[in-house]
N, C-alpha and C. Protein backbone atom coordinates (compact mmCIF):
# COMPACT_ATOMS: atom_id res chain seq x y z
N UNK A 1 3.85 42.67 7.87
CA UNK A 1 4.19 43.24 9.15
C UNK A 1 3.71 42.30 10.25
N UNK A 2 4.78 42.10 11.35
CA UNK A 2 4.11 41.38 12.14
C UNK A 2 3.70 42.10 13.27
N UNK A 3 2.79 41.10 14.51
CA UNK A 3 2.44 41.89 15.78
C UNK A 3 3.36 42.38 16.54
N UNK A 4 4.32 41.57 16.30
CA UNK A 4 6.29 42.33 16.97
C UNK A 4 6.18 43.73 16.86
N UNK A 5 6.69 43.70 15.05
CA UNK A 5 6.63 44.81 14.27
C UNK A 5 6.07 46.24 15.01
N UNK A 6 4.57 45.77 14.70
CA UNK A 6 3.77 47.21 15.96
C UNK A 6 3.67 47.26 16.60
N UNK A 7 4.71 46.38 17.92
CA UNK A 7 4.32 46.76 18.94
C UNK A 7 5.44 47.48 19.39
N UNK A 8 6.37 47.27 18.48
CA UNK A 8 7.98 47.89 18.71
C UNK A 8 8.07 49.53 17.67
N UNK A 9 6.86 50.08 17.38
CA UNK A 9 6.49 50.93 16.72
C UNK A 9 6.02 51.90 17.84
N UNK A 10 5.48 51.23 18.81
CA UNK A 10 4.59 51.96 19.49
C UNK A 10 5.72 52.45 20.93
N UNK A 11 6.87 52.23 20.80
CA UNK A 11 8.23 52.47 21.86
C UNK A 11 8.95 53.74 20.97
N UNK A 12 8.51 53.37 19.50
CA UNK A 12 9.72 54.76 19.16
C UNK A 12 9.38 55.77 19.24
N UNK A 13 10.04 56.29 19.77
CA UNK A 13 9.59 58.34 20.10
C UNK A 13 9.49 58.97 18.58
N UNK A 14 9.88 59.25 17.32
CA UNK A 14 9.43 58.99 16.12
C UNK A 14 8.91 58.84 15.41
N UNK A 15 7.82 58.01 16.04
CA UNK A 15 7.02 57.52 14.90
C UNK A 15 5.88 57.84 14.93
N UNK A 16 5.46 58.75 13.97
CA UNK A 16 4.44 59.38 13.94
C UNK A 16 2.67 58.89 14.17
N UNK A 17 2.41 58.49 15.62
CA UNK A 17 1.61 57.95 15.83
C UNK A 17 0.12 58.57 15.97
N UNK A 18 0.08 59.71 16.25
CA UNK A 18 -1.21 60.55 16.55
C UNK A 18 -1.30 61.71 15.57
N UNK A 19 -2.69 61.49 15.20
CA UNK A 19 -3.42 62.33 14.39
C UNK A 19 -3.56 64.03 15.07
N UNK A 20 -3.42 65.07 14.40
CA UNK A 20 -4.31 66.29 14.88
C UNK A 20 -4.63 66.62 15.85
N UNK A 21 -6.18 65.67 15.73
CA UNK A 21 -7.07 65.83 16.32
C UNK A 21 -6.70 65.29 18.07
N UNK A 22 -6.11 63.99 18.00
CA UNK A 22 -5.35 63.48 19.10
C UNK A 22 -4.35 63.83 19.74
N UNK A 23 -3.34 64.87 18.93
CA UNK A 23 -2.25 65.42 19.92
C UNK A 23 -2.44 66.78 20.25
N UNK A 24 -3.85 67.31 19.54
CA UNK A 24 -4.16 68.42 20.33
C UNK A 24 -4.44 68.40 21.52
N UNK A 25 -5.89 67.33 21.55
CA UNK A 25 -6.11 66.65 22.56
C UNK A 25 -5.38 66.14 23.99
N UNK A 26 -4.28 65.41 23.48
CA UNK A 26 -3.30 65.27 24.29
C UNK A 26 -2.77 66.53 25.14
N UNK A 27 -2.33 67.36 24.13
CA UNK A 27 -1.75 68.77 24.85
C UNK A 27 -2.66 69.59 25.39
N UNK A 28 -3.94 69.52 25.52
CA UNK A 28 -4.90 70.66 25.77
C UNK A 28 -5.01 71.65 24.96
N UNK A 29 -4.63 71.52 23.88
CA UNK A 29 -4.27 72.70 23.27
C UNK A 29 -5.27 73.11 21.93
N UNK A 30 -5.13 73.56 21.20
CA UNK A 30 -5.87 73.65 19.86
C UNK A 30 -5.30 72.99 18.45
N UNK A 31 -5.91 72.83 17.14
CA UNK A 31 -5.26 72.33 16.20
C UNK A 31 -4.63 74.02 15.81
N UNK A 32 -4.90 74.48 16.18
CA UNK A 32 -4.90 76.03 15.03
C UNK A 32 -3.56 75.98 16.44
N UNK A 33 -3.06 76.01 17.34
CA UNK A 33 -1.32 76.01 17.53
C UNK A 33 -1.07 74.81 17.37
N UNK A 34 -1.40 73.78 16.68
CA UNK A 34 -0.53 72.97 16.42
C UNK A 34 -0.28 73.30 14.88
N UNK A 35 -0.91 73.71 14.19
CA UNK A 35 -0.14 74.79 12.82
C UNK A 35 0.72 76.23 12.99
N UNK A 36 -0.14 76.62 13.97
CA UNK A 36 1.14 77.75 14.07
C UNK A 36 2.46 77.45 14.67
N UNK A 37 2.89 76.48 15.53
CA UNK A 37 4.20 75.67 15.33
C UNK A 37 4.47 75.54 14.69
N UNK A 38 3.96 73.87 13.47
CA UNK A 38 4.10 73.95 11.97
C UNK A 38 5.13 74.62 11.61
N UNK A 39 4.07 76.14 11.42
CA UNK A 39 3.91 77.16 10.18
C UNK A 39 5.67 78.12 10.91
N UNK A 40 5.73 77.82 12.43
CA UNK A 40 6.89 78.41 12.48
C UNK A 40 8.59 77.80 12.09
N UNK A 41 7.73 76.39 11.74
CA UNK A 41 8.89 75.55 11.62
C UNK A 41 9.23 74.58 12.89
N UNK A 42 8.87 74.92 14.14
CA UNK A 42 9.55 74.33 15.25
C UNK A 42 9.18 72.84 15.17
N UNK A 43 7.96 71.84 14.36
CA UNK A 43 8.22 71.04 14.71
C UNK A 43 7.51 70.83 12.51
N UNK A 44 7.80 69.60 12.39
CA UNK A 44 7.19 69.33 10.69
C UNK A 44 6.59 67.76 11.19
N UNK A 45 5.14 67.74 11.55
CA UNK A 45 4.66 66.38 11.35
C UNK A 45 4.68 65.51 9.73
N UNK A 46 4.70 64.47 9.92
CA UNK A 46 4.81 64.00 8.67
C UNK A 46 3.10 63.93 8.43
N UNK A 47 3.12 63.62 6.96
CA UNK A 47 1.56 63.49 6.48
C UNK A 47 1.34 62.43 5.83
N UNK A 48 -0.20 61.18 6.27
CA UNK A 48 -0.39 60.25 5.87
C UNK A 48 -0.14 60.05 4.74
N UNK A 49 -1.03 59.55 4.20
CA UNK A 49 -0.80 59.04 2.82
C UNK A 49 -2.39 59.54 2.29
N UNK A 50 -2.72 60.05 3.09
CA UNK A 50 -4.18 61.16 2.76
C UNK A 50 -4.08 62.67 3.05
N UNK A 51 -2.45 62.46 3.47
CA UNK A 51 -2.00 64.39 3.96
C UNK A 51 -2.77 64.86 5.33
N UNK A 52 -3.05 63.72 5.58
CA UNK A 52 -3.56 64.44 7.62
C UNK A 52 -1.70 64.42 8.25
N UNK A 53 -1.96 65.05 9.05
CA UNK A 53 -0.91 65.05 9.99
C UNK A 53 -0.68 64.43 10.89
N UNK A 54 0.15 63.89 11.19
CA UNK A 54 0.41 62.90 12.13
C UNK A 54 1.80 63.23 13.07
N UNK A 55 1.75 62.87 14.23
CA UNK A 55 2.86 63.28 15.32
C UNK A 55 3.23 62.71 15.99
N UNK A 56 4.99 62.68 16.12
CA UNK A 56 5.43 61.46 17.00
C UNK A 56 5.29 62.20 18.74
N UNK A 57 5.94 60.87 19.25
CA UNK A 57 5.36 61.52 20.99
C UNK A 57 6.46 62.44 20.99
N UNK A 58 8.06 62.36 20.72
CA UNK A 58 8.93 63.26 20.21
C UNK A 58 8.35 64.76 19.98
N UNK A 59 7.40 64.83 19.06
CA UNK A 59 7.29 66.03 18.67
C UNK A 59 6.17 66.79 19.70
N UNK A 60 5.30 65.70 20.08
CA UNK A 60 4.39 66.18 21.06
C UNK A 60 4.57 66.90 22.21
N UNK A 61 6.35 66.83 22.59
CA UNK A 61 6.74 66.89 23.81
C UNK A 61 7.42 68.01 23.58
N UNK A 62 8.04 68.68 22.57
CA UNK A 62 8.45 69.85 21.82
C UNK A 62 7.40 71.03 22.04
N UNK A 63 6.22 70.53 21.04
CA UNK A 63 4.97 71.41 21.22
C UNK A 63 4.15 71.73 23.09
N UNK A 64 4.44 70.65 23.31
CA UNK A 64 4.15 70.47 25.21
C UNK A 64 5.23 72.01 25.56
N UNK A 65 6.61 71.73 25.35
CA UNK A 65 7.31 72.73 25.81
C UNK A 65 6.74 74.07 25.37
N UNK A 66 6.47 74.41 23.87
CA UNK A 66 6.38 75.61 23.41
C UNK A 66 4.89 76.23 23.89
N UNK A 67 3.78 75.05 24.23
CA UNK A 67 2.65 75.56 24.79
C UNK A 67 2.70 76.19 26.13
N UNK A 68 3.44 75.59 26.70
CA UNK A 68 4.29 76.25 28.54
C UNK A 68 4.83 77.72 28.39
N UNK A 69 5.51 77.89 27.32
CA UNK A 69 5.83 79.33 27.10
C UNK A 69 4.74 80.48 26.47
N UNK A 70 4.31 80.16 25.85
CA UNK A 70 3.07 80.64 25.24
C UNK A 70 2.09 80.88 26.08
N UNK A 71 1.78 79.90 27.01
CA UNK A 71 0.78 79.80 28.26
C UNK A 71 1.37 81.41 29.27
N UNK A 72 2.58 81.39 29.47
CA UNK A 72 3.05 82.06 29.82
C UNK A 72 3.07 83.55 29.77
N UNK A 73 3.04 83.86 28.58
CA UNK A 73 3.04 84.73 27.82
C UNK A 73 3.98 85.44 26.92
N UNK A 74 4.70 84.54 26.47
CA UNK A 74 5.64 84.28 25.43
C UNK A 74 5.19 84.35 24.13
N UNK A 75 5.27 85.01 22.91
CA UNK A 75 4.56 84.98 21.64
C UNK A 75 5.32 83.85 21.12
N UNK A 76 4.11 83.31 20.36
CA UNK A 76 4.64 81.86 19.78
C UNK A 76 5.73 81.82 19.07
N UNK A 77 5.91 82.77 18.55
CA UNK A 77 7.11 82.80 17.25
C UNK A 77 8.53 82.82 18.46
N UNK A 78 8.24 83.91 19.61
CA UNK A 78 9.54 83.65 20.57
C UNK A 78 9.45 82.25 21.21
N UNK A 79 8.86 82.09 21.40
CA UNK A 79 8.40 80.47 21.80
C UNK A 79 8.95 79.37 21.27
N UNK A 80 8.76 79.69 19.98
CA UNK A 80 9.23 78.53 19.26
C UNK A 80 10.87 78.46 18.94
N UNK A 81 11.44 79.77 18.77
CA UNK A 81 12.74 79.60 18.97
C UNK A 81 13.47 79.76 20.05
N UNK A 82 12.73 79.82 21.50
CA UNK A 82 13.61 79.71 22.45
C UNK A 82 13.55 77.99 23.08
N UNK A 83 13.04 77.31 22.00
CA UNK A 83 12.23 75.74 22.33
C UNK A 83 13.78 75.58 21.46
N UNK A 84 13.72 76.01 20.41
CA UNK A 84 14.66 75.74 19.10
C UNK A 84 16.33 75.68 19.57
N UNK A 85 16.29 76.84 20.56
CA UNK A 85 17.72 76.99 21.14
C UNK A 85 18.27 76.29 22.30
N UNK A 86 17.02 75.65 22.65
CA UNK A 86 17.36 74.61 24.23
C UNK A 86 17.39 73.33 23.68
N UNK A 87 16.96 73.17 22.54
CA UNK A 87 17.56 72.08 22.29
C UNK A 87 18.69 71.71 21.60
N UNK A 88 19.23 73.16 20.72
CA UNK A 88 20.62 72.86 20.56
C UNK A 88 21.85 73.30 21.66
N UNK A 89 20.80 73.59 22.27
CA UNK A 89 22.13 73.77 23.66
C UNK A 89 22.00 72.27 24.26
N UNK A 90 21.27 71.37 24.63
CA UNK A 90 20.88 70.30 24.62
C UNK A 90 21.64 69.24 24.20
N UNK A 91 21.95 69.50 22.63
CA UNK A 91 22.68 68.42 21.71
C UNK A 91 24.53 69.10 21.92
N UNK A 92 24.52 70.54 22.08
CA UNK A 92 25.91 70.98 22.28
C UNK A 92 26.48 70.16 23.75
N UNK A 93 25.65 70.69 24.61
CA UNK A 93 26.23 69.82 25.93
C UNK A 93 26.45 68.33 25.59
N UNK A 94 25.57 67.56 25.40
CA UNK A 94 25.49 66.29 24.78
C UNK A 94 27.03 65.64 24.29
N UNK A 95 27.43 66.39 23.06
CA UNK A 95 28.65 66.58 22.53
C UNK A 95 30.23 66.45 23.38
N UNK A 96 29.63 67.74 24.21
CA UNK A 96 30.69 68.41 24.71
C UNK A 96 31.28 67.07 25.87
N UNK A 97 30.36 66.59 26.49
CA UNK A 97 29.77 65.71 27.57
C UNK A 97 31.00 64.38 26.90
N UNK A 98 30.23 64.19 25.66
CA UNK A 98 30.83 62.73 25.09
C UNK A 98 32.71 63.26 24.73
N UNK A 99 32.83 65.16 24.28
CA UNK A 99 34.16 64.67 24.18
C UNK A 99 34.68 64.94 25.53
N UNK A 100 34.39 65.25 26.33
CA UNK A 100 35.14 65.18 27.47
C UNK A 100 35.43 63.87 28.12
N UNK A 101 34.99 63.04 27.94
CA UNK A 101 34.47 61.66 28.16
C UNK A 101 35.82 61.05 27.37
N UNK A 102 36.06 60.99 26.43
CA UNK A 102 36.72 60.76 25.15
C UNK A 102 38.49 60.93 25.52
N UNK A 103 38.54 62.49 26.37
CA UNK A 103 39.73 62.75 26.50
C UNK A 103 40.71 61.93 28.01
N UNK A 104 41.60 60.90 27.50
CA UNK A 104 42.21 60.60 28.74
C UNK A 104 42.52 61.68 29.69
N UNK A 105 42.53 61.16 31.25
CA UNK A 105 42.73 62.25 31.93
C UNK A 105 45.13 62.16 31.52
N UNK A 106 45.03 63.66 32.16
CA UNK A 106 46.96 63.84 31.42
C UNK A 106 47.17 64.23 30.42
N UNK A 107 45.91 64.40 29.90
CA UNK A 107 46.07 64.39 28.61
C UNK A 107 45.84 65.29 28.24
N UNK A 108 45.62 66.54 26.97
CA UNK A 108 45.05 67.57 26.28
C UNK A 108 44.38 67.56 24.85
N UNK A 109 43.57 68.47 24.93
CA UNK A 109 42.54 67.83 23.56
C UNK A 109 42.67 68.47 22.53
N UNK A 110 42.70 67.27 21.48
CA UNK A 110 43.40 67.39 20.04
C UNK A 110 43.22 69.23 19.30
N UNK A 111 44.17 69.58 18.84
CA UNK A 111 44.30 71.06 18.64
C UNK A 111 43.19 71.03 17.37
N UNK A 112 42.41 72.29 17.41
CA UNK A 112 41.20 71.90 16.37
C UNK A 112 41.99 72.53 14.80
């Protein structure tokens, strides 16, 4: 691996860079909700190669959202799937965005 290598590691949103203990930290938050996320599914850190957990800034920013609702007073479990549904409304717009984009104007879009 070269010094390139990690330094172009440290740009991907992905890549599971922070431990636990550090993206609790990061979030203000506790390790015990960063398992009950986990445990709800909303986010799956990957695990070393010693089974600690590790988290990309990606996911950190997920859990950032679901701690805002929770803070709130949102129960985590609603929390975590109203995190779950903004982001597929997120990727639907996204979509929708690119086929509209796609369709010449005059034109009408392909019959499904």
């Amino acid at each position: 691996m070269t010094a390139d290598d990690s330094f172009s590691r440290l740009e991907d949103d992905d890549y599971p860079a922070y431990t636990m203990g550090r993206a609790a930290e990061m979030l203000n938050t506790t390790q015990g909700f960063l398992r009950a996320i986990g445990e709800a599914r909303l986010i799956t850190p990957l695990r070393s190669a010693g089974g600690h957990r590790r988290y990309s800034r990606y996911q950190l920013r997920i859990a950032a959202r679901a701690r805002e609702l929770v803070d709130g007073g949102t129960p985590i479990e609603a929390a975590c799937r109203i995190v779950i549904l903004e982001d597929q409304l997120e990727e639907a717009q996204r979509i929708n965005a690119e086929h509209h984009r796609d369709i010449k104007p005059g034109t009408t879009a392909p019959a499904a």
